[in-house]
C-alpha atoms as a PDB file:
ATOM      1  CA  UNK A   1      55.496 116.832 122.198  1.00  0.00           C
ATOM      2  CA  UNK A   2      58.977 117.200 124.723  1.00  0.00           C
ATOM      3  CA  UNK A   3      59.805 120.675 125.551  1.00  0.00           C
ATOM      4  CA  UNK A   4      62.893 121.221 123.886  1.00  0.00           C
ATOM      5  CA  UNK A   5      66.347 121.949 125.993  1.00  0.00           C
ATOM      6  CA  UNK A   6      66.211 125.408 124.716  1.00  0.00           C
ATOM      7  CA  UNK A   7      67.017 128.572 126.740  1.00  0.00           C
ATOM      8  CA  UNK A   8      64.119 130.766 127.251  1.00  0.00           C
ATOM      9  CA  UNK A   9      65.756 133.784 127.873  1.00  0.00           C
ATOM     10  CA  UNK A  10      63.757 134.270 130.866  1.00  0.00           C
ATOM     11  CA  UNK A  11      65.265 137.489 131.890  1.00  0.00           C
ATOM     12  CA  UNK A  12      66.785 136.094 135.310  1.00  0.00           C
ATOM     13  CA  UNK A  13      70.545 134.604 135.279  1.00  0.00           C
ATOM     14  CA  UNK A  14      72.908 133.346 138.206  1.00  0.00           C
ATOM     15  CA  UNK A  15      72.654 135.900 140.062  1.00  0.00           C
ATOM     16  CA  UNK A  16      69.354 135.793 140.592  1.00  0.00           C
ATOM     17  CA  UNK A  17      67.526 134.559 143.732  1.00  0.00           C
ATOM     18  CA  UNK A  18      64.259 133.056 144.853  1.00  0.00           C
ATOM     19  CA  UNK A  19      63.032 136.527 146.460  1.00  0.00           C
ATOM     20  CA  UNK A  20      63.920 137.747 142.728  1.00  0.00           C
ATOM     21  CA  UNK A  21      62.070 135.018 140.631  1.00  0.00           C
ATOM     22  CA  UNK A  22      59.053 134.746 142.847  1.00  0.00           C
ATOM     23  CA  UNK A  23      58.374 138.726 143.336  1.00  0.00           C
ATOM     24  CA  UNK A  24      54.916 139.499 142.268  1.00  0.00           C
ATOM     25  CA  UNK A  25      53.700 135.684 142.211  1.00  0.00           C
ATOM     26  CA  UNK A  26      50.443 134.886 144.884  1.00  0.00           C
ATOM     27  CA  UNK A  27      50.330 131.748 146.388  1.00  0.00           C
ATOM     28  CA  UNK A  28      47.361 132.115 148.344  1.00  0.00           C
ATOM     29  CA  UNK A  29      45.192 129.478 148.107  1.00  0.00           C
ATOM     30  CA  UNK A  30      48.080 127.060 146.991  1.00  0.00           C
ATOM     31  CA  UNK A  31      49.801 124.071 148.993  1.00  0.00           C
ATOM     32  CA  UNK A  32      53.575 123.025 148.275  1.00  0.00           C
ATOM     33  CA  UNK A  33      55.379 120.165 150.048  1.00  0.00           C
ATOM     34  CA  UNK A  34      59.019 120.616 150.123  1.00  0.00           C
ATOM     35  CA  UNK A  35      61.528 117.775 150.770  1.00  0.00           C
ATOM     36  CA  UNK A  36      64.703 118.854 152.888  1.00  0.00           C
ATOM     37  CA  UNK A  37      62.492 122.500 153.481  1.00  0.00           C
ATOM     38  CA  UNK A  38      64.722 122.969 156.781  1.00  0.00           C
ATOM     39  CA  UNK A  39      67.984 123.302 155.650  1.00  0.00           C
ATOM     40  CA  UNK A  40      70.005 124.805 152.910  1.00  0.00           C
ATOM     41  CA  UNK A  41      67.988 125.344 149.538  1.00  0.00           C
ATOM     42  CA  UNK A  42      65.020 123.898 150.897  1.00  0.00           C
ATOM     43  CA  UNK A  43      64.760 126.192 153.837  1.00  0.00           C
ATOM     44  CA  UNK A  44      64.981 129.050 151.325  1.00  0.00           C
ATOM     45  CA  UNK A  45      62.377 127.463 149.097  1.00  0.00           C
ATOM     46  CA  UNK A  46      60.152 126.812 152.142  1.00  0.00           C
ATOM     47  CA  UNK A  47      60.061 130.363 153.070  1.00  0.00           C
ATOM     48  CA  UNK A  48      59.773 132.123 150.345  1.00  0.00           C
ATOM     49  CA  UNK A  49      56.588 129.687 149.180  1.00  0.00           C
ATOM     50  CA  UNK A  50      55.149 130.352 152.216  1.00  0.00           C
ATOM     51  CA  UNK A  51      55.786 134.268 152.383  1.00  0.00           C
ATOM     52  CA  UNK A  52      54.021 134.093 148.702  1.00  0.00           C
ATOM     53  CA  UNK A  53      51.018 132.567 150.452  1.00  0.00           C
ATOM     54  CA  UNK A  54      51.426 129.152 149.968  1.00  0.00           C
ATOM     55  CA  UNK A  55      50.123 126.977 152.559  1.00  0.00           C
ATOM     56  CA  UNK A  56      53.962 124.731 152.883  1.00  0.00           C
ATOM     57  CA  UNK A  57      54.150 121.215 154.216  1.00  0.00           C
ATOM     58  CA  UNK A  58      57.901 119.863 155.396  1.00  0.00           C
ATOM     59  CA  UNK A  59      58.529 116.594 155.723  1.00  0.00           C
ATOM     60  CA  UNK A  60      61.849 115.966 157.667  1.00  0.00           C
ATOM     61  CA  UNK A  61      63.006 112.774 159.296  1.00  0.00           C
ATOM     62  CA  UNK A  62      64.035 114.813 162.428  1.00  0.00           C
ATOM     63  CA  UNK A  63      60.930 117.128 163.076  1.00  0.00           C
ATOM     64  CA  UNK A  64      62.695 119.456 166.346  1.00  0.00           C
ATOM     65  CA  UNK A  65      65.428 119.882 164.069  1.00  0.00           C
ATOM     66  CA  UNK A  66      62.783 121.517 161.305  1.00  0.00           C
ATOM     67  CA  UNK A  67      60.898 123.367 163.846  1.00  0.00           C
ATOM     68  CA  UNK A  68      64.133 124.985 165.277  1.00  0.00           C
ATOM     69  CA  UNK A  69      65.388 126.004 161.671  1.00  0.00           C
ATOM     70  CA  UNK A  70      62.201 126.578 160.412  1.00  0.00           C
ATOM     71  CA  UNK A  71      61.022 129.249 163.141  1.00  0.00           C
ATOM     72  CA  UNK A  72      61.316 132.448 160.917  1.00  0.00           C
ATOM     73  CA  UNK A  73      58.836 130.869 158.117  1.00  0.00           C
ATOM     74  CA  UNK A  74      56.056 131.106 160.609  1.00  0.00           C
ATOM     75  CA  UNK A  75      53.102 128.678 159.632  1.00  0.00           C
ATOM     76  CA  UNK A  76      55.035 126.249 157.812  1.00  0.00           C
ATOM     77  CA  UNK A  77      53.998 122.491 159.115  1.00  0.00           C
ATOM     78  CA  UNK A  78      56.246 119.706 160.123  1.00  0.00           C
ATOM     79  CA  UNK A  79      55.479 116.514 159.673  1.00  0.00           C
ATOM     80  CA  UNK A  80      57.899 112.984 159.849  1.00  0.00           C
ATOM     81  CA  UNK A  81      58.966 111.195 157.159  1.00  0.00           C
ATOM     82  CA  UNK A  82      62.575 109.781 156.266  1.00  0.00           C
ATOM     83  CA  UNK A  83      62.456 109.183 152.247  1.00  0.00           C
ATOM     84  CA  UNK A  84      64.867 105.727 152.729  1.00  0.00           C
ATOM     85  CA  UNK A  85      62.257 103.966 154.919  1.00  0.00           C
ATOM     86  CA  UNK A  86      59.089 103.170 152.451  1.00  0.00           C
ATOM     87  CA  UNK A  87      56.814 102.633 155.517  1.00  0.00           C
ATOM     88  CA  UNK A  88      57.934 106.328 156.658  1.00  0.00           C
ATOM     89  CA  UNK A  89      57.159 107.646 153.015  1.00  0.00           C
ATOM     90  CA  UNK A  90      53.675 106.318 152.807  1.00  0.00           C
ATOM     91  CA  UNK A  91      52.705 106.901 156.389  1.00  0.00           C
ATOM     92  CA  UNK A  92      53.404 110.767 155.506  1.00  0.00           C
ATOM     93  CA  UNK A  93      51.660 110.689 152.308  1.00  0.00           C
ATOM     94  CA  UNK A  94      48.234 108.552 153.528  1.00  0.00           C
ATOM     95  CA  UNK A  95      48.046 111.764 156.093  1.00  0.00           C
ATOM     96  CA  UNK A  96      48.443 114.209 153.346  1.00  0.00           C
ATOM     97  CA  UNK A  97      46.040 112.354 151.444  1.00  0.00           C
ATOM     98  CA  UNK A  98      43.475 112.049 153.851  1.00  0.00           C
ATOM     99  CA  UNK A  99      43.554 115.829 154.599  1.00  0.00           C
ATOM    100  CA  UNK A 100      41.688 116.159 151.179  1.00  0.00           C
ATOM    101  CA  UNK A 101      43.679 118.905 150.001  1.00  0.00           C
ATOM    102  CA  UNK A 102      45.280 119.136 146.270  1.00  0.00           C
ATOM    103  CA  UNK A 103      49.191 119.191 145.702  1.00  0.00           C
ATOM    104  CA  UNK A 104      50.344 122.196 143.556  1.00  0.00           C
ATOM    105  CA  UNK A 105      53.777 122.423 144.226  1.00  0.00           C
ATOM    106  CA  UNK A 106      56.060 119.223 145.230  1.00  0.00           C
ATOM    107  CA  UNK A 107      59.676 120.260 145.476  1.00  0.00           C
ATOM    108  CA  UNK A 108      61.816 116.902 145.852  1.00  0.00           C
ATOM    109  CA  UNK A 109      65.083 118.955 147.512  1.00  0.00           C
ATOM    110  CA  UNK A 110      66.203 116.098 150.310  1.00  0.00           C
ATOM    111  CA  UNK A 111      68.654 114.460 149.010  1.00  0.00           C
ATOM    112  CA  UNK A 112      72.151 113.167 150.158  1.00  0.00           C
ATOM    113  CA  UNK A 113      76.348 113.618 148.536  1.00  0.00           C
ATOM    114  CA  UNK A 114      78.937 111.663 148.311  1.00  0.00           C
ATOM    115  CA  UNK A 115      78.657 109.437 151.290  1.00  0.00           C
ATOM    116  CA  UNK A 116      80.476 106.157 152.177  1.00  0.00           C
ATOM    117  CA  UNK A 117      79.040 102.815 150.953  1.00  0.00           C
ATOM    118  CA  UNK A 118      75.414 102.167 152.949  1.00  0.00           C
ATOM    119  CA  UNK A 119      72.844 100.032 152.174  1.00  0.00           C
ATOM    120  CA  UNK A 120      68.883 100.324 152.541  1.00  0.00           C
ATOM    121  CA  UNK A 121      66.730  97.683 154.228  1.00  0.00           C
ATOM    122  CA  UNK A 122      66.221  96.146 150.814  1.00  0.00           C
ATOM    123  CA  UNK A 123      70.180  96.364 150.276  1.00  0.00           C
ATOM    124  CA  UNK A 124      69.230  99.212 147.952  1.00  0.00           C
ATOM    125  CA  UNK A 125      72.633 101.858 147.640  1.00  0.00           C
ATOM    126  CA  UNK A 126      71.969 104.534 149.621  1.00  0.00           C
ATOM    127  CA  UNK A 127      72.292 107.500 147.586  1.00  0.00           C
ATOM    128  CA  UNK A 128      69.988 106.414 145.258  1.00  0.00           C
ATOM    129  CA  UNK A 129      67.522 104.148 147.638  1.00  0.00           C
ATOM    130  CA  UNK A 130      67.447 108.105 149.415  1.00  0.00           C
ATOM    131  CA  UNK A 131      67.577 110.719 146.365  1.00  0.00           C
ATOM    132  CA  UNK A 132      65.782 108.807 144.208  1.00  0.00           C
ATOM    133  CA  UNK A 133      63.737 106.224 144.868  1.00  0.00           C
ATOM    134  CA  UNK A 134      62.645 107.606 147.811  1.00  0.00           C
ATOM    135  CA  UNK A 135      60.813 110.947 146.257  1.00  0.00           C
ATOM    136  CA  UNK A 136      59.558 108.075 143.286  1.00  0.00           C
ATOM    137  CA  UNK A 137      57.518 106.243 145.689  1.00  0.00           C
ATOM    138  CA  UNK A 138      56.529 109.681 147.196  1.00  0.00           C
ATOM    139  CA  UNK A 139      55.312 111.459 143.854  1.00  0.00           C
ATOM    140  CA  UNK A 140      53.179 108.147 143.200  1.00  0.00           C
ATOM    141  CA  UNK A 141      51.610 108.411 146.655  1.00  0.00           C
ATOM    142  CA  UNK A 142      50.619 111.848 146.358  1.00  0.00           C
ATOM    143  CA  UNK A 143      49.753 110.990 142.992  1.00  0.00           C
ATOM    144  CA  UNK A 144      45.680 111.682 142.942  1.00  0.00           C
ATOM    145  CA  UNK A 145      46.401 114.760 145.288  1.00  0.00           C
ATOM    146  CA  UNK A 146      48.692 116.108 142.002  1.00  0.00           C
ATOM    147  CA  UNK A 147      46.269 115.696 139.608  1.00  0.00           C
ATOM    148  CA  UNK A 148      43.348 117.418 141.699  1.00  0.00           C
ATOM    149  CA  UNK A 149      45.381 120.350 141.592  1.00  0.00           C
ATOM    150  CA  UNK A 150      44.986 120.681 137.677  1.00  0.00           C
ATOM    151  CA  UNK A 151      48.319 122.347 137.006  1.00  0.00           C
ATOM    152  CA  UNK A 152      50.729 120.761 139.931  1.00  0.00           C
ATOM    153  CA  UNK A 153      54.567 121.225 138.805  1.00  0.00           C
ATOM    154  CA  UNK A 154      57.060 118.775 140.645  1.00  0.00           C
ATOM    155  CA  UNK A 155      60.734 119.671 140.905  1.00  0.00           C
ATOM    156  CA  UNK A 156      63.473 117.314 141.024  1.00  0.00           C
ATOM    157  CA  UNK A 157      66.374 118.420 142.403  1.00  0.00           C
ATOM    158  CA  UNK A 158      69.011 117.410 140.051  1.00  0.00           C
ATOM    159  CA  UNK A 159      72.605 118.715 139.788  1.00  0.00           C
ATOM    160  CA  UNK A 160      75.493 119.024 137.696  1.00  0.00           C
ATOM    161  CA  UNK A 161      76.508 115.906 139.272  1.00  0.00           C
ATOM    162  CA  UNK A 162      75.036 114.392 136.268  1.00  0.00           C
ATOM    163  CA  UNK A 163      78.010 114.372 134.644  1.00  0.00           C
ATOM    164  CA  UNK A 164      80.245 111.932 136.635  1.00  0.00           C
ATOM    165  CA  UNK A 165      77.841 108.859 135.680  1.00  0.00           C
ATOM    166  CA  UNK A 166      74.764 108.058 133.883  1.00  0.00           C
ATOM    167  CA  UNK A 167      72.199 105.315 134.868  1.00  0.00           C
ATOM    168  CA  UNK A 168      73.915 102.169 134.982  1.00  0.00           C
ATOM    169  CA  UNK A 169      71.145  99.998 134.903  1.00  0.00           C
ATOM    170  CA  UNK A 170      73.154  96.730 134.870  1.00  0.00           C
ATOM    171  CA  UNK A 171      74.247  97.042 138.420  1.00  0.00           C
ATOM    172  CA  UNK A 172      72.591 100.248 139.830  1.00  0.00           C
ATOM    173  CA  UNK A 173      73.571  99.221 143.346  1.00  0.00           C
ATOM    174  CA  UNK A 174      77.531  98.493 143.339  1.00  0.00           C
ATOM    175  CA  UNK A 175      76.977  94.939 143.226  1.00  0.00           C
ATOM    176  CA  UNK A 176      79.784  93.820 140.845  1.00  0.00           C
ATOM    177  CA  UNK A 177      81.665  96.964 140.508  1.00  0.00           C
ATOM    178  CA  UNK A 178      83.843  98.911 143.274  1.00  0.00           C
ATOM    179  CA  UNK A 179      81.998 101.754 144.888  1.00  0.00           C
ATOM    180  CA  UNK A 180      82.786 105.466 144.033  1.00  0.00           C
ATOM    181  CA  UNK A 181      81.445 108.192 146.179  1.00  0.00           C
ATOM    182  CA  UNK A 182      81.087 110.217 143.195  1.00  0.00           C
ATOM    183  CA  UNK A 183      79.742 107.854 141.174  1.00  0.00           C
ATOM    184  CA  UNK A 184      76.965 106.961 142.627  1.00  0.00           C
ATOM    185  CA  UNK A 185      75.882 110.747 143.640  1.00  0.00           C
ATOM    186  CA  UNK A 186      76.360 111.092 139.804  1.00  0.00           C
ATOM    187  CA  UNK A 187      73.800 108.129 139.081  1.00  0.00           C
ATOM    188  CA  UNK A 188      71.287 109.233 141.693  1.00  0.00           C
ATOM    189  CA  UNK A 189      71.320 113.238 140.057  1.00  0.00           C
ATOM    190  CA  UNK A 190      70.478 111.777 136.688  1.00  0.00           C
ATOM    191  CA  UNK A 191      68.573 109.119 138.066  1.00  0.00           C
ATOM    192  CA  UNK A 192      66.544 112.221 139.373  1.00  0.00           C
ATOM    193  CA  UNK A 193      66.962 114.502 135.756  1.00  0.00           C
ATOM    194  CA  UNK A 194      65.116 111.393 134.165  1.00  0.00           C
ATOM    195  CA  UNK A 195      62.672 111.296 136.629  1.00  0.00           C
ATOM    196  CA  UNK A 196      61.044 114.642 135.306  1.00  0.00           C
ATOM    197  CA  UNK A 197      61.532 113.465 131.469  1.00  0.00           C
ATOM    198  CA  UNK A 198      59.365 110.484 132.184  1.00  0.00           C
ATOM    199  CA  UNK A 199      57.068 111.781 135.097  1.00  0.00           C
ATOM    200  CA  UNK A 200      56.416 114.901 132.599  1.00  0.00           C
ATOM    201  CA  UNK A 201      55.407 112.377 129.928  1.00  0.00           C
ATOM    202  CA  UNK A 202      53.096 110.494 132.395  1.00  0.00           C
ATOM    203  CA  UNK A 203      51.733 113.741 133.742  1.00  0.00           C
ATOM    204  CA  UNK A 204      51.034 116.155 131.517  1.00  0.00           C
ATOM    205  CA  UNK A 205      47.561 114.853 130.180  1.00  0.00           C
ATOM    206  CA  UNK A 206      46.010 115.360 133.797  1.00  0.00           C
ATOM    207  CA  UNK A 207      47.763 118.352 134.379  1.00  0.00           C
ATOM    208  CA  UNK A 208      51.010 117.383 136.564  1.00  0.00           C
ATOM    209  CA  UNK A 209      54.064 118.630 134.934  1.00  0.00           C
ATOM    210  CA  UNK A 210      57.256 118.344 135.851  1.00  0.00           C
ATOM    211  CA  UNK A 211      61.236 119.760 136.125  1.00  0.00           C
ATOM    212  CA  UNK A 212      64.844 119.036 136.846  1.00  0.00           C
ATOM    213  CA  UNK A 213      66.675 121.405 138.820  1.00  0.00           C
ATOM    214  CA  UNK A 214      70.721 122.155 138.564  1.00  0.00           C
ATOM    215  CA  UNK A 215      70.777 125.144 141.755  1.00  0.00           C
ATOM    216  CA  UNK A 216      74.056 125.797 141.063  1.00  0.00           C
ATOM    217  CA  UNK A 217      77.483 124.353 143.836  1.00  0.00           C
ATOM    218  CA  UNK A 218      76.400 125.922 147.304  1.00  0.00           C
ATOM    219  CA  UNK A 219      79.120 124.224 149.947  1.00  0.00           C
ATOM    220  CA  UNK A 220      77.436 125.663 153.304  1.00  0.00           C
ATOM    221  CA  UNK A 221      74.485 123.490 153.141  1.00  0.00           C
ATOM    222  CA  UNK A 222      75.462 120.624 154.992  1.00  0.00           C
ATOM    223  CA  UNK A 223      75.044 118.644 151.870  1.00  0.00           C
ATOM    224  CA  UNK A 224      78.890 118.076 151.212  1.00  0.00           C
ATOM    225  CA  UNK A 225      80.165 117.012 154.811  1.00  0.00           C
ATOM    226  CA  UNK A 226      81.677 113.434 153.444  1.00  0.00           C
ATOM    227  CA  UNK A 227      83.905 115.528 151.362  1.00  0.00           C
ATOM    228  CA  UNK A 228      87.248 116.952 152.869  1.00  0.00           C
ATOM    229  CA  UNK A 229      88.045 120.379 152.600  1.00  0.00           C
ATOM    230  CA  UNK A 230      91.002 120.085 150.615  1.00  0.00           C
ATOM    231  CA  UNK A 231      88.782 118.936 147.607  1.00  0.00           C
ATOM    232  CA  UNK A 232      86.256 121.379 148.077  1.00  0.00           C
ATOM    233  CA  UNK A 233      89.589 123.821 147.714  1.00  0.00           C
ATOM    234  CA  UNK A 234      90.830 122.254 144.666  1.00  0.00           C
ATOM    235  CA  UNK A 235      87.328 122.302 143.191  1.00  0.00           C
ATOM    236  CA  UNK A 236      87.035 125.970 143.798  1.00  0.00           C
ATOM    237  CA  UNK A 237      83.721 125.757 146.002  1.00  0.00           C
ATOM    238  CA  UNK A 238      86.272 127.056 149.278  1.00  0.00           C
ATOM    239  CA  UNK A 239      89.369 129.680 149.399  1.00  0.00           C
ATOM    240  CA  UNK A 240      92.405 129.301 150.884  1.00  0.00           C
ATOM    241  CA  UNK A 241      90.927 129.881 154.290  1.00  0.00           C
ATOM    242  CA  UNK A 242      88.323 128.031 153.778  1.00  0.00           C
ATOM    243  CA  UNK A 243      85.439 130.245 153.415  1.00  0.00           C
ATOM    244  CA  UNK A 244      83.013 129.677 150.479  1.00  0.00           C
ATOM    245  CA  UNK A 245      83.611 131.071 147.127  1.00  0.00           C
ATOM    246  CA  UNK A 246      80.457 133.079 145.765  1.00  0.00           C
ATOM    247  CA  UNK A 247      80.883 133.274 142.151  1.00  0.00           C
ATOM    248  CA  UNK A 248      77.257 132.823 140.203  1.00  0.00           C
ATOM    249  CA  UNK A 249      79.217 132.788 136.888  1.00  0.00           C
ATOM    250  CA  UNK A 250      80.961 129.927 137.701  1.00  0.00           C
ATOM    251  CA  UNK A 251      78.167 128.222 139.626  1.00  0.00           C
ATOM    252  CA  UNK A 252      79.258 128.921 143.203  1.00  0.00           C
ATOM    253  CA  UNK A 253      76.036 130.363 145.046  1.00  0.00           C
ATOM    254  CA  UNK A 254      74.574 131.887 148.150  1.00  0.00           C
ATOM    255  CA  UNK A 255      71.773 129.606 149.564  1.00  0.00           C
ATOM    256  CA  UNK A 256      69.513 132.019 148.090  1.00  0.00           C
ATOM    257  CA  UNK A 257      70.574 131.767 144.430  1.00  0.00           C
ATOM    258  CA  UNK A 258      70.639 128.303 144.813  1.00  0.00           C
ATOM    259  CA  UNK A 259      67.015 128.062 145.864  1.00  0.00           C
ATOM    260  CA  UNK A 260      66.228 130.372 142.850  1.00  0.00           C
ATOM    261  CA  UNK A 261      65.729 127.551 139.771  1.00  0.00           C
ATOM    262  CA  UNK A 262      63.351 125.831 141.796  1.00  0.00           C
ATOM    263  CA  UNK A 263      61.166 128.199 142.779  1.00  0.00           C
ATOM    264  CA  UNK A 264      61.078 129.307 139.471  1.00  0.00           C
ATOM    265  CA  UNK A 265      60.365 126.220 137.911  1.00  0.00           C
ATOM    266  CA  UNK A 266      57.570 125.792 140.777  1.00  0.00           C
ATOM    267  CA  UNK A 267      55.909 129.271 140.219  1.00  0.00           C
ATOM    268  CA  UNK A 268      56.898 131.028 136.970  1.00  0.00           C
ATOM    269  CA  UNK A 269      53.854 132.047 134.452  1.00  0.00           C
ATOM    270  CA  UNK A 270      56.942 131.703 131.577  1.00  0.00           C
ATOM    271  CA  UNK A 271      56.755 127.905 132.273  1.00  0.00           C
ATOM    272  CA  UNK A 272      53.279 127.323 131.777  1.00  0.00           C
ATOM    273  CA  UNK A 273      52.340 124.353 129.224  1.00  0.00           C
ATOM    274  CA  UNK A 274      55.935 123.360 129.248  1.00  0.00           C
ATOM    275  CA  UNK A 275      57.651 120.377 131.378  1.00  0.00           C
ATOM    276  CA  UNK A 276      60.127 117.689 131.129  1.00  0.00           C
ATOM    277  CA  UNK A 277      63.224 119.476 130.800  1.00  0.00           C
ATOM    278  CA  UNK A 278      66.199 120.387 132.865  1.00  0.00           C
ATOM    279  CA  UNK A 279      66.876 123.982 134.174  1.00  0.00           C
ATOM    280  CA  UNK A 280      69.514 126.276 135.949  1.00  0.00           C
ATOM    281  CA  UNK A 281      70.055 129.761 136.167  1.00  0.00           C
ATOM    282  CA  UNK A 282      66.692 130.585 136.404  1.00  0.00           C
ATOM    283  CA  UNK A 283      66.159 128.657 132.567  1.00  0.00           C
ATOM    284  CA  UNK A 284      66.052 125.761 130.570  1.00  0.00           C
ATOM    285  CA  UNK A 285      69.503 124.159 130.104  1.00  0.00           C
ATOM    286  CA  UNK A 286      70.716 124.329 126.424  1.00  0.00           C
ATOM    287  CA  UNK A 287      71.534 120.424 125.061  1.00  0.00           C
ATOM    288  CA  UNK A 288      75.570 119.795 125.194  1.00  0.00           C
ATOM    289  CA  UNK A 289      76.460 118.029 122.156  1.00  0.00           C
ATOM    290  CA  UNK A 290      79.499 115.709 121.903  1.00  0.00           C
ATOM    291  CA  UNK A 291      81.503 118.291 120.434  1.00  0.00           C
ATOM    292  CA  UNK A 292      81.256 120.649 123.144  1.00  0.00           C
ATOM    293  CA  UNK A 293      80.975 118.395 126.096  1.00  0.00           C
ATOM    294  CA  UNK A 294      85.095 118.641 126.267  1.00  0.00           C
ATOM    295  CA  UNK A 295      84.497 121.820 127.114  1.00  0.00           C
ATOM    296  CA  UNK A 296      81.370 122.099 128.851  1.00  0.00           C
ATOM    297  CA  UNK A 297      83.281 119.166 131.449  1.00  0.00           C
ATOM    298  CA  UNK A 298      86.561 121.802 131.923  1.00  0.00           C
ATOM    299  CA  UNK A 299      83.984 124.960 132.067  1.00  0.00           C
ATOM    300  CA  UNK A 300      81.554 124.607 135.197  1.00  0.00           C
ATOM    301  CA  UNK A 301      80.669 128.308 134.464  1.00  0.00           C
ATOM    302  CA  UNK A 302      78.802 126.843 131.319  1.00  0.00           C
ATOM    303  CA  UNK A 303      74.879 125.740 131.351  1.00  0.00           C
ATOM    304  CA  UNK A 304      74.035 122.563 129.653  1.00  0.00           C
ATOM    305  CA  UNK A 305      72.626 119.332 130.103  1.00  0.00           C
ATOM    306  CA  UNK A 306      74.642 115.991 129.092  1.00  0.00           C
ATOM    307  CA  UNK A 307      71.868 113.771 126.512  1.00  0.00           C
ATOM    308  CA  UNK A 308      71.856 111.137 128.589  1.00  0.00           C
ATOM    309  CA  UNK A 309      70.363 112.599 131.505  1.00  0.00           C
ATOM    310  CA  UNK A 310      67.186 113.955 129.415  1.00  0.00           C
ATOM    311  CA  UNK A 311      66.830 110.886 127.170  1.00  0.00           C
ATOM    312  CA  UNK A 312      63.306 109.733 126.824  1.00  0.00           C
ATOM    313  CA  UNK A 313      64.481 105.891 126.512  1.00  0.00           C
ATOM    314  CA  UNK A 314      66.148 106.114 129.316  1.00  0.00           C
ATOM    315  CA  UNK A 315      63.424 107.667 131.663  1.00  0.00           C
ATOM    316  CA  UNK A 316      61.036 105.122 130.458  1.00  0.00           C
ATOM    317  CA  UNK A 317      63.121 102.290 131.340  1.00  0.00           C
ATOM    318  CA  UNK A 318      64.225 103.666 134.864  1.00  0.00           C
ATOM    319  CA  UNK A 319      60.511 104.533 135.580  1.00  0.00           C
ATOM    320  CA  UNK A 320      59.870 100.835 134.782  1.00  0.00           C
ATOM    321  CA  UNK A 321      62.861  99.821 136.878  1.00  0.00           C
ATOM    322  CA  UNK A 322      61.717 102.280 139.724  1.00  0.00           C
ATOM    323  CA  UNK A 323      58.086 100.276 139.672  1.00  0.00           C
ATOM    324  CA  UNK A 324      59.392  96.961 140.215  1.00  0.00           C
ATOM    325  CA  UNK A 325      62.222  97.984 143.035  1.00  0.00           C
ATOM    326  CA  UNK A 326      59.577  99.976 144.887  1.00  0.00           C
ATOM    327  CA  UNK A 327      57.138  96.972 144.380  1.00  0.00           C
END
């Protein structure tokens, strides 16, 4: 059976952060890889895995530039990988693999905004070559070291970008249609809230569940540099003078509250024999229906999720899609 898209009422909110949701959890003995664990949410995930007692592996396409950020969450190792070069994505994961040890926690937090038209080797769009068909050849590498953790929870970093464009399967790579920024960070974030549907479905019968992630509009990550300021003003992510606007009930988070729906996800007892949904605020995302969604769109202070981003069809098909691009 699919979890429902039903609020737990898991007692944490906005607010909350990943010191908050993980207080009292013990890690020892477990291993998490986080993608993007050096900067913004991932750095916060990173540490406070490994502060639980987790044993936290970082793969980062620039390894100084992890160990320099990554120098107060002492023990945390560094290894290369860039998630758009396939080569680079199984080198890192044959090493993991060969060390033996089981995967309990993969958080898939790398990821890339808004950028100008680029191509992959394979002339694959960029944003979603990077966010997600990059951590779908990864999961499928580390695939046996999942399962020999027998209870593993991946985390796909998702966001409310979802709602500028579903999966356009008919020309997923801007082929025959002009290319919008937005539009294809909006594929690539439900590209990535399907992932969990479908890896969930695949998963769950050896143990390996998995979740979507919405952690909330954080603007000092690095994460939005392709987009000017004066957007970022209009949106209400930055003030007049340009400082960030920290407002958890309208989405707008500290790093810390940001990081705090994935570690949840990753640790929390309240999740256990559930998967395959999409979650912010520390809970599982209500459904919007088409008689809210006006609303929901105008409202970014409201949680939902938009159907087509958790629709089983649709996961199936871009799983089988995924298989033959990554091929």
């Amino acid at each position: 059976m699919t979890t429902p898209q039903q609020p737990l009422h898991s007692g944490f909110g906005a607010a909350s952060t990943a010191q908050d949701v993980i207080k009292g959890i013990d890690l020892t003995g477990k291993v998490a890889i986080v993608t993007g664990g050096y900067s913004g949410i991932g750095l916060e995930a990173s540490r406070v895995l490994r502060a639980a007692g987790a044993d936290v592996v970082v793969p980062a396409r620039d390894p100084e530039r992890a160990r320099a950020a990554l120098t107060q969450a002492d023990g945390v190792e560094i290894e290369e990988m860039d998630l758009i070069d396939p080569a680079s994505v199984g080198a890192f994961a044959g090493k993991f693999l060969a060390s033996g040890r089981p995967l309990d926690i993969l958080i898939d937090s790398a990821g890339i905004m808004a950028t100008p038209l680029r191509r992959d080797a394979h002339g694959y769009e960029s944003q979603f070559a990077t966010n997600h068909l990059g951590h779908f050849r990864l999961v499928n590498r580390l695939w046996p070291a999942l399962v020999a953790a027998r209870g593993a929870r991946v985390i796909s970093v998702s966001s409310r970008g979802i709602r500028f464009s579903p999966v356009v399967f008919e020309d997923l790579h801007f082929e025959r249609r002009a290319y919008e920024p937005f539009l294809a960070y909006g594929q690539s974030k439900t590209a990535n809230a399907l992932f969990a549907v479908e890896l969930d479905r695949r998963g769950r019968g050896q143990g390996v569940r998995a979740f979507a992630v919405h952690p909330g509009t954080i603007v000092d990550t690095g994460l939005a540099k392709h987009i000017p300021e004066e957007s970022l003003r209009a949106a209400g992510a930055l003030d007049e003078e340009g400082r960030p606007v920290r407002d958890p009930a309208r989405q707008h988070k500290t790093v810390a509250q940001g990081a705090a729906t994935g570690v949840w996800c990753a640790t929390s007892p309240q999740l256990d024999g559930l998967g395959g949904v999409y979650c912010e605020n520390c809970d599982i995302s209500p459904l919007v229906t088409a008689e809210d969604e006006a609303g929901w769109r105008a409202h970014p202070g409201l949680p939902g999720v938009l159907p087509y981003a958790v629709a089983p069809q649709a996961a199936a098909r871009l799983w089988e899609v995924s298989e033959r691009l990554t091929a």
